[in-house]
Protein backbone atom coordinates (compact mmCIF):
# COMPACT_ATOMS: atom_id res chain seq x y z
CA UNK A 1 0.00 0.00 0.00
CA UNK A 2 1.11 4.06 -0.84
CA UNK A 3 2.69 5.47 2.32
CA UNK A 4 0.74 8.22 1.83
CA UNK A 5 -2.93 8.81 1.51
CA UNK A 6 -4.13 9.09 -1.86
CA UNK A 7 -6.60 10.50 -3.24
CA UNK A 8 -9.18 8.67 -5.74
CA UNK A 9 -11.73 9.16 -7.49
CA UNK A 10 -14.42 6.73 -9.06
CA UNK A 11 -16.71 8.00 -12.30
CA UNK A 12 -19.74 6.09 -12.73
CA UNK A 13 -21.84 4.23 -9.79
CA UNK A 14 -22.13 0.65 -11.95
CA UNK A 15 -21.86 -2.09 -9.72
CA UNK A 16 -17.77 -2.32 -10.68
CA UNK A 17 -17.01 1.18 -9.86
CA UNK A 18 -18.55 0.56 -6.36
CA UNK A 19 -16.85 -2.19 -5.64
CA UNK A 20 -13.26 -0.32 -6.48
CA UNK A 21 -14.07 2.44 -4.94
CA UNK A 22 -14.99 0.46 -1.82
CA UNK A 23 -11.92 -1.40 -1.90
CA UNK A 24 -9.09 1.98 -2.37
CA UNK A 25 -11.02 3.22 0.40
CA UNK A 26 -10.70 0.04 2.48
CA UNK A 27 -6.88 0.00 1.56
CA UNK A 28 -6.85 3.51 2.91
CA UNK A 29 -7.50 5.98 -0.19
CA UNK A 30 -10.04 9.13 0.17
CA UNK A 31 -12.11 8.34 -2.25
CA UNK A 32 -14.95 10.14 -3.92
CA UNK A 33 -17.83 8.50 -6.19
CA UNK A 34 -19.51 10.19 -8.88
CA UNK A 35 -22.93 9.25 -10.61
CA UNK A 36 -25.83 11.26 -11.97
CA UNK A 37 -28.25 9.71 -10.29
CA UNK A 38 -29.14 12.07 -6.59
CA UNK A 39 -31.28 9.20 -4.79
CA UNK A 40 -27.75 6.51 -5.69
CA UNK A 41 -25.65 9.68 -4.37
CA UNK A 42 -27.73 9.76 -1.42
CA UNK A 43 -28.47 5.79 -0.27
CA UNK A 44 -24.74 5.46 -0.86
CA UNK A 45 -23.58 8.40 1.62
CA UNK A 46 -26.44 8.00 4.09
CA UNK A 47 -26.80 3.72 4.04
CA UNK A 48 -22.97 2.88 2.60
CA UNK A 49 -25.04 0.54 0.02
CA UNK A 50 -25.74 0.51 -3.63
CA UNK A 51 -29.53 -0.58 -4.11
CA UNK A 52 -29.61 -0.58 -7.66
CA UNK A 53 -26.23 -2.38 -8.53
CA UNK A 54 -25.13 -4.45 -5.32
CA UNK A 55 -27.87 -3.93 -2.98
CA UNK A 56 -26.41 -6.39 -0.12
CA UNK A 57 -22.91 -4.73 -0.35
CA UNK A 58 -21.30 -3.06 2.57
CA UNK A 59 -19.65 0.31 1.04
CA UNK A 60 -16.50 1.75 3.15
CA UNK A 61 -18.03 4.33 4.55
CA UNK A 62 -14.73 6.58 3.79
CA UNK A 63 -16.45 6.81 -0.14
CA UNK A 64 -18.05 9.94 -0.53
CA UNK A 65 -20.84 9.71 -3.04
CA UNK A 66 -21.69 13.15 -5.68
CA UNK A 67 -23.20 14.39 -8.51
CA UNK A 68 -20.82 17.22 -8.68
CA UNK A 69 -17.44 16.44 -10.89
CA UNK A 70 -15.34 19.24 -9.59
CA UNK A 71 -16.30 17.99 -6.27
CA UNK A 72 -15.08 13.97 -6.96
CA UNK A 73 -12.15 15.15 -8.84
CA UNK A 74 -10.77 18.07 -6.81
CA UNK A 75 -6.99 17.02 -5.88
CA UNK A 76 -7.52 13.19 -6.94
CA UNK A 77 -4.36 11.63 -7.82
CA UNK A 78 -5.84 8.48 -9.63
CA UNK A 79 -8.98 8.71 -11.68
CA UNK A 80 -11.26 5.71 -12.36
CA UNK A 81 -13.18 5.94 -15.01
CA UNK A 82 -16.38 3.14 -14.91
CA UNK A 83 -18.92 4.46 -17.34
CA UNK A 84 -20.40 2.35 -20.20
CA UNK A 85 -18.61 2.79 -23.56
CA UNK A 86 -21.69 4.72 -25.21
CA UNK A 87 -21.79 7.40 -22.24
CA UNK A 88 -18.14 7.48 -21.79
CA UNK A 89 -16.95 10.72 -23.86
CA UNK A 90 -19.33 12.38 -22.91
CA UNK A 91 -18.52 11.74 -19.27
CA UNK A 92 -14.72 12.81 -20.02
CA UNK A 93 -15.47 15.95 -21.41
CA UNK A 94 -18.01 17.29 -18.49
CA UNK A 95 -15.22 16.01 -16.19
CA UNK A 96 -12.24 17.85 -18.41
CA UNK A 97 -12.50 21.20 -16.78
CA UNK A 98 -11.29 19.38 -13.61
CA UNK A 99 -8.51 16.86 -14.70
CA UNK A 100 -4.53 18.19 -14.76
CA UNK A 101 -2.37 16.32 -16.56
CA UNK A 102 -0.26 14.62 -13.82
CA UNK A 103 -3.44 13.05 -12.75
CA UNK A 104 -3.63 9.38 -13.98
CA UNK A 105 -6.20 8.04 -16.11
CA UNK A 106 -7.52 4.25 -15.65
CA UNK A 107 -10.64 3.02 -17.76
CA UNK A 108 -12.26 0.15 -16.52
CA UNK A 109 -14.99 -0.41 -19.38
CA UNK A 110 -14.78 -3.41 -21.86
CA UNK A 111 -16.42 -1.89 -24.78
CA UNK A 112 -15.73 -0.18 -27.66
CA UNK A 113 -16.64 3.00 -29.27
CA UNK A 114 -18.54 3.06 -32.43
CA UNK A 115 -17.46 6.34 -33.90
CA UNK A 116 -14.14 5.49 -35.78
CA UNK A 117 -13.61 2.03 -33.83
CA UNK A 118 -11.82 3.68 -30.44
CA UNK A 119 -10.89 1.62 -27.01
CA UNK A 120 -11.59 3.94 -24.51
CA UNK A 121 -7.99 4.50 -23.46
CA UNK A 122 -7.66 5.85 -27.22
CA UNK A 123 -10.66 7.99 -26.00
CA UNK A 124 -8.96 9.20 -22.99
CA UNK A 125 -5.70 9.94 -24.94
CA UNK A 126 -7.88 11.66 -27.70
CA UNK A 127 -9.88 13.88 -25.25
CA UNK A 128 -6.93 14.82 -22.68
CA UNK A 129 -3.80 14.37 -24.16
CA UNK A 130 -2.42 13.27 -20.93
CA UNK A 131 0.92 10.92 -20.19
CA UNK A 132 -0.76 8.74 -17.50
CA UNK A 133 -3.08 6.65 -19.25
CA UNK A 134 -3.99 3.03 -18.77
CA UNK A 135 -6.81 0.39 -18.44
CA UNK A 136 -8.09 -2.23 -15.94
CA UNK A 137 -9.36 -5.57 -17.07
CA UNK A 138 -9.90 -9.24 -16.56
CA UNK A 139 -12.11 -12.03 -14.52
CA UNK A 140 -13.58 -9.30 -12.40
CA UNK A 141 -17.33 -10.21 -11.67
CA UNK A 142 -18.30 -7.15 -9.19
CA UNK A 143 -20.64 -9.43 -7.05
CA UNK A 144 -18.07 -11.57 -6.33
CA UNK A 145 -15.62 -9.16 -5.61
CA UNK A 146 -17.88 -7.48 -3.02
CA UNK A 147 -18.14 -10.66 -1.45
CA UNK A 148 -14.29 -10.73 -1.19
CA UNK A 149 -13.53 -13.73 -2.98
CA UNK A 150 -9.84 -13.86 -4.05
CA UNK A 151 -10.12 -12.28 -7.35
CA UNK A 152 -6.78 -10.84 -9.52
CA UNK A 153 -6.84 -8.11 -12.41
CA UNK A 154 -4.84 -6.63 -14.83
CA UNK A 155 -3.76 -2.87 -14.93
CA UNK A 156 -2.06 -2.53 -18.79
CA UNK A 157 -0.21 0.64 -19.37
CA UNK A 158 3.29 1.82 -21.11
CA UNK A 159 3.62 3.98 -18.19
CA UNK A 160 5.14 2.23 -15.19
CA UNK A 161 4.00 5.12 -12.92
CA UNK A 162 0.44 4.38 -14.02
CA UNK A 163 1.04 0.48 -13.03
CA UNK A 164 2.71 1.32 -9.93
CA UNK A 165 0.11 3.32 -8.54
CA UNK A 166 -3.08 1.23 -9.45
CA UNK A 167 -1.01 -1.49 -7.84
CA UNK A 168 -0.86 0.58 -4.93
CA UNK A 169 -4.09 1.88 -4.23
CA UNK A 170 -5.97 -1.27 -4.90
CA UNK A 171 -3.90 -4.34 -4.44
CA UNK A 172 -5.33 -5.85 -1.02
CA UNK A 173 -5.18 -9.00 0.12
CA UNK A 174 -8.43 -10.34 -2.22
CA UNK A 175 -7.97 -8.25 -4.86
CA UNK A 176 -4.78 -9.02 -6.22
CA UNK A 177 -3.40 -6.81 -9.72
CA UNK A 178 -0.73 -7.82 -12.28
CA UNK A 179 0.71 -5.55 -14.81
CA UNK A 180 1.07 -5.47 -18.37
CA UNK A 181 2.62 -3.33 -20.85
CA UNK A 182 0.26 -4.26 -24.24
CA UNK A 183 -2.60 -1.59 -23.22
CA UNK A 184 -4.09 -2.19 -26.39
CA UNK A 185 -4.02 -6.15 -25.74
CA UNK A 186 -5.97 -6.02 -22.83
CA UNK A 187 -8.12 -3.49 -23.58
CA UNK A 188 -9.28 -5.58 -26.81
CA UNK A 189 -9.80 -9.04 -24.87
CA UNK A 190 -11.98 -7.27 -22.25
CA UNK A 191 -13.88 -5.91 -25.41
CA UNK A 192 -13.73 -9.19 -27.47
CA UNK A 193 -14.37 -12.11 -24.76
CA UNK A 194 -18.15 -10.42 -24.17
CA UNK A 195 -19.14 -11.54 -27.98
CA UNK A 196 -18.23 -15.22 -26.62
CA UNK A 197 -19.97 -15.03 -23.81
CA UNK A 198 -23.11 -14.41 -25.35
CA UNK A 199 -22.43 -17.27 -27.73
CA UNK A 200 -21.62 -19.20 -24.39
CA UNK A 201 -24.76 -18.76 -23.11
CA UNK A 202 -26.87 -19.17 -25.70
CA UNK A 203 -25.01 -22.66 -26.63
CA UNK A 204 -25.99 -23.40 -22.43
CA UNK A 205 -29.38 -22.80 -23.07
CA UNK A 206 -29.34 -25.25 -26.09
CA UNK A 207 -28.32 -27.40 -23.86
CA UNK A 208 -24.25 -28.08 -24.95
CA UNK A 209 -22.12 -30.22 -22.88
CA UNK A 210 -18.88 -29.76 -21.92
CA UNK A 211 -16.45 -30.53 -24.68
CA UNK A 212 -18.48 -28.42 -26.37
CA UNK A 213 -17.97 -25.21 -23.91
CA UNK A 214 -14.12 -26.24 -24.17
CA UNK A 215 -14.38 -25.82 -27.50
CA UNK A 216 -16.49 -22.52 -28.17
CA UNK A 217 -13.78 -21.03 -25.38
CA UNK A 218 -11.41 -21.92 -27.09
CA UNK A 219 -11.80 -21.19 -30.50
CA UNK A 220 -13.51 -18.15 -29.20
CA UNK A 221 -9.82 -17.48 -27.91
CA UNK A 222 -8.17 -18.03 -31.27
CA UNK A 223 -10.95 -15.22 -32.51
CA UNK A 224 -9.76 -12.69 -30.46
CA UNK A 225 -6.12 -13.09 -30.65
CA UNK A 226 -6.50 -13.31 -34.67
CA UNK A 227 -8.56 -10.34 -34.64
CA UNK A 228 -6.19 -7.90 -31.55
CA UNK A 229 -2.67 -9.38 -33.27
CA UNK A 230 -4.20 -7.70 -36.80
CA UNK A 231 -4.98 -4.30 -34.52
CA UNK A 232 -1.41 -4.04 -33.10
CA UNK A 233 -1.80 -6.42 -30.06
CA UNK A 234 0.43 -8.92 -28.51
CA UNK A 235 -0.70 -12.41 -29.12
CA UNK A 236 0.94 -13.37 -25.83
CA UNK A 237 -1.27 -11.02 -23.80
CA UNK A 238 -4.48 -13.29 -24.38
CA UNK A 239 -2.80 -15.93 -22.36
CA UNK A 240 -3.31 -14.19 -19.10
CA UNK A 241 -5.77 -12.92 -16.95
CA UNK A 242 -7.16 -10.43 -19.85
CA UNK A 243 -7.26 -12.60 -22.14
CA UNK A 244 -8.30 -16.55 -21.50
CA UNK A 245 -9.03 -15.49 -17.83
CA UNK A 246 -11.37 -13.04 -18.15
CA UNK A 247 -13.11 -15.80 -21.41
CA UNK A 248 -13.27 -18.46 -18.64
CA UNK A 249 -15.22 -16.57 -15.92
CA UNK A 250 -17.83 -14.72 -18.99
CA UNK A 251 -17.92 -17.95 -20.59
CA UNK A 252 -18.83 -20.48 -17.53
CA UNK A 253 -20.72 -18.25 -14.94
CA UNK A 254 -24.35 -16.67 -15.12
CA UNK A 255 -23.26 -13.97 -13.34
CA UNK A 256 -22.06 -12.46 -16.29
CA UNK A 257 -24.30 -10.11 -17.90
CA UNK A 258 -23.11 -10.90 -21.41
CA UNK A 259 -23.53 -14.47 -20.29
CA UNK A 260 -27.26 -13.88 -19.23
CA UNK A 261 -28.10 -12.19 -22.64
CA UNK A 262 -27.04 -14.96 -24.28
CA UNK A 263 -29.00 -17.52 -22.24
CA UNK A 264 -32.08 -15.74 -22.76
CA UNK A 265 -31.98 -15.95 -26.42
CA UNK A 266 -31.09 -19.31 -26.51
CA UNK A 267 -34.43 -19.92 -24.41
CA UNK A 268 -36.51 -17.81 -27.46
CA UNK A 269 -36.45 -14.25 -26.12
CA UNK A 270 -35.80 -11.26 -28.71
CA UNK A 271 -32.72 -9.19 -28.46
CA UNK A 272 -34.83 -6.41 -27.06
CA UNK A 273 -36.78 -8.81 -24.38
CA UNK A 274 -33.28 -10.05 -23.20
CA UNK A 275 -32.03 -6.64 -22.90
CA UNK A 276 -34.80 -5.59 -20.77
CA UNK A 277 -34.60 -8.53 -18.46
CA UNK A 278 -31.12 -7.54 -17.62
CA UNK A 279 -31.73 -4.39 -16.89
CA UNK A 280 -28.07 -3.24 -17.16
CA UNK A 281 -25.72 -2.63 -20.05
CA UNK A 282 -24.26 -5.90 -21.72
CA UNK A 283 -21.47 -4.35 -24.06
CA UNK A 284 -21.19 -7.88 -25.98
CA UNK A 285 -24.42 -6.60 -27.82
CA UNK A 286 -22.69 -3.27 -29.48
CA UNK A 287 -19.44 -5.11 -30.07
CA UNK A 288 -20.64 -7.92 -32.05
CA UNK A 289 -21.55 -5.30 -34.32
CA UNK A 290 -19.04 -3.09 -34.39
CA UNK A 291 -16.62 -5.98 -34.53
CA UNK A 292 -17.76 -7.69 -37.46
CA UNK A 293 -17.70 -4.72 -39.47
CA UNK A 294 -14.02 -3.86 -38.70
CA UNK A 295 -13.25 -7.56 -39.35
CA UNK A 296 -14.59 -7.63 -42.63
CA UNK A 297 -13.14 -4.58 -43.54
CA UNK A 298 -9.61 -5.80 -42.61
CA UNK A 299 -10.12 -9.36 -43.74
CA UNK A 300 -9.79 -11.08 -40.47
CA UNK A 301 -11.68 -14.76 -40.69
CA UNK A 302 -14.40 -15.06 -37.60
CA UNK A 303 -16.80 -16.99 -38.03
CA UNK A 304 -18.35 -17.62 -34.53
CA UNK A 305 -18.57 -13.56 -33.96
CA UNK A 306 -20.39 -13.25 -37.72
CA UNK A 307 -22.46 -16.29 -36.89
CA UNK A 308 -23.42 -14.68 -33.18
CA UNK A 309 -23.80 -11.32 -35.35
CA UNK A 310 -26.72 -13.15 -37.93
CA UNK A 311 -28.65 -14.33 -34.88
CA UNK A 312 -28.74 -11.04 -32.53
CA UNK A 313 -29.22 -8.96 -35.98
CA UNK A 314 -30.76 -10.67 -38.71
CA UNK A 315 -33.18 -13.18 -36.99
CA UNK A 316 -31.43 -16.59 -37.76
CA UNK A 317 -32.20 -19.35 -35.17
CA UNK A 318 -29.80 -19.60 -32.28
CA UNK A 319 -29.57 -23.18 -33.14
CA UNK A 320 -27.84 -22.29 -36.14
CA UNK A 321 -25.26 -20.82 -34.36
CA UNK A 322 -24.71 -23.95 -33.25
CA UNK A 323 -24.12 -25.38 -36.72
CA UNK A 324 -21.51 -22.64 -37.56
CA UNK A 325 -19.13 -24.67 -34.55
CA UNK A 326 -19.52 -28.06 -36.45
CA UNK A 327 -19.03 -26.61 -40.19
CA UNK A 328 -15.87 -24.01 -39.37
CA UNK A 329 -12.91 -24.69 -40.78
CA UNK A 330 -10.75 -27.74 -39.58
CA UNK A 331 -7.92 -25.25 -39.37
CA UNK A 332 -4.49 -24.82 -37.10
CA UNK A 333 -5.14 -25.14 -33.51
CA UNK A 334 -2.81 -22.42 -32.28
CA UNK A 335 -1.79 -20.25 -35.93
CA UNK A 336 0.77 -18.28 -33.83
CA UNK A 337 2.73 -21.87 -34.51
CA UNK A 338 1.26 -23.07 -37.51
CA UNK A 339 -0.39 -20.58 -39.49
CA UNK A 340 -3.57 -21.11 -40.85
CA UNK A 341 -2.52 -20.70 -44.27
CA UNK A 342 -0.31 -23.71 -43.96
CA UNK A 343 -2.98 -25.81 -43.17
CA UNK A 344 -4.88 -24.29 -45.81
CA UNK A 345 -2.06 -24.95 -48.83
CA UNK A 346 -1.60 -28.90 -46.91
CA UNK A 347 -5.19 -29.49 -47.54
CA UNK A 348 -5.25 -28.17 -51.22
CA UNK A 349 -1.88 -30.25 -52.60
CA UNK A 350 -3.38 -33.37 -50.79
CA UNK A 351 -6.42 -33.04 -51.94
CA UNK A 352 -10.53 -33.18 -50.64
CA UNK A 353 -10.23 -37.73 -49.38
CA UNK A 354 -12.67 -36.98 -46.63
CA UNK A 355 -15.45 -34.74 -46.28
């Protein structure tokens, strides 16, 4: 933990934001929430609990809850930024009159924004211009977390101060956080893994088994690392906690909202009835779309995300979704060792023996 105190502050009262600001204040931190919403503002500071978003959670009652941004970011020394990808500009510029650039700027939404195809990082560094940028991701399910189960993260950022200091103010000892250097890397798996896990759950709800799960994870894992490694990314990065970590947890656990999307469709629901039964934002929805339109347009081959894209989208059976696991490509398992294209040229100069 810092020797000294420092100051935090948390934008966005989602049930994730809560829980980190509950947990820099338990390691110490002044911390001060921001949301738009007076009546959260006010159960949080006067009952230290979040009805809305994790109604049986115990805040620190060190978090100060507000609706006012110059109040939450006066003097803050870390700035966590929790807002869902479609609000999150315009969050950054209300709050710009208030941020200096020594303060440090950590995203912790997996989404993607749809104007020109921007990670919100690249939104932070487009709307501040500051040095201390970086982003939080991996198996972080906020209920869980509030319930203090041992839980790890990632904080990915070129800037070592930036790692240092996220380290610091909310490494505890069930919250642990690792470091990375491929921003980019983790910022894309924590935007890529919630297309699987709405394929997840809607291949639950049609009942798969187990080497079946295995298998959507997995190839759901060579998906993402195709698609990040053609946007700049490490390949190596979506072995760890961003990357197959944060796949496994989305992937396996109804707890995830992506998840529950998924499982409702499978079961018959619409898009729109699914949505509604959540009742909170599932970014998987916004970047299927916005995924397999930037993967077409670069050429990168993925067929689960385009056949999870037909059934939110264009109203083709979830079963069929199904179908697009049995008739994909028989292809290199890992293409970072054998590239696909190998496999490819094998199959064509010995020629079609078994269908």
């Amino acid at each position: 933990m810092a020797e000294q105190q420092i100051q935090v502050a948390v934008l966005g009262g989602g049930s994730f934001g809560t829980a980190l600001a509950s947990i820099a204040a338990d390691n110490g931190a002044q911390v001060r929430q921001w949301m738009r919403d007076e009546a959260l503002v006010e159960q949080i500071n006067r009952e230290r609990r979040n009805g809305r978003y994790l109604p049986n959670y115990a805040i620190n009652p060190a978090v100060q809850a507000s609706t006012d941004l110059e109040t939450v970011l006066h003097n803050a020394e870390l700035v966590l930024i929790a807002i869902p990808s479609q609000a999150f500009r315009s969050v950054v510029q209300a709050a710009k009159p208030w941020l200096r650039p020594e303060q440090i700027l950590v995203s912790t939404t997996k989404g993607i924004e749809q104007s020109g195809f921007l990670l919100m990082s690249q939104v932070l560094e487009q709307e501040t211009g500051f040095a201390h940028i970086g982003v939080i991701a991996g198996p972080n399910l906020a209920s869980e977390i509030a319930d203090k189960q041992l839980t790890a993260t990632v904080i990915a950022s070129a800037d070592a101060l930036t790692r240092t200091r996220v380290q610091q103010a909310l490494g505890c000892r069930y919250f642990r956080v690792y470091a990375s250097n491929d921003r980019h890397g983790v910022e894309l798996g924590g935007a890529l893994k919630n297309i699987y896990a709405i394929a997840a759950g809607m291949a639950a709800a049609l009942g798969m088994g187990e080497n079946t799960r295995s298998m959507l994870m997995t190839r759901a894992l060579a998906e993402m690392s195709r698609f990040a490694v053609a946007q700049g990314a490490n390949p190596m990065t979506f072995l760890g906690l961003a990357g197959v970590g944060d796949l496994i947890v989305t992937c396996s656990s109804d707890l995830s909202r992506n998840y529950r999307v998924g499982y409702a469709i499978g079961e018959g629901r619409s898009l729109d009835e699914a949505i509604n039964a959540l009742g909170q934002v599932a970014e998987g929805v916004n970047t299927v779309r916005l995924v397999c339109t930037k993967a077409a347009e670069i050429g990168v081959y993925m067929p689960l995300a385009e056949g999870l894209y037909h059934v939110l989208f264009d109203g083709v059976p979830a079963e069929d979704m199904a179908r697009t696991l049995m008739m994909g490509e028989q292809s290199s398992d890992v293409e970072f060792i054998l590239p696909r294209e190998d496999v490819q040229q094998a199959h064509r100069e010995t020629g079609h023996w078994h269908e």
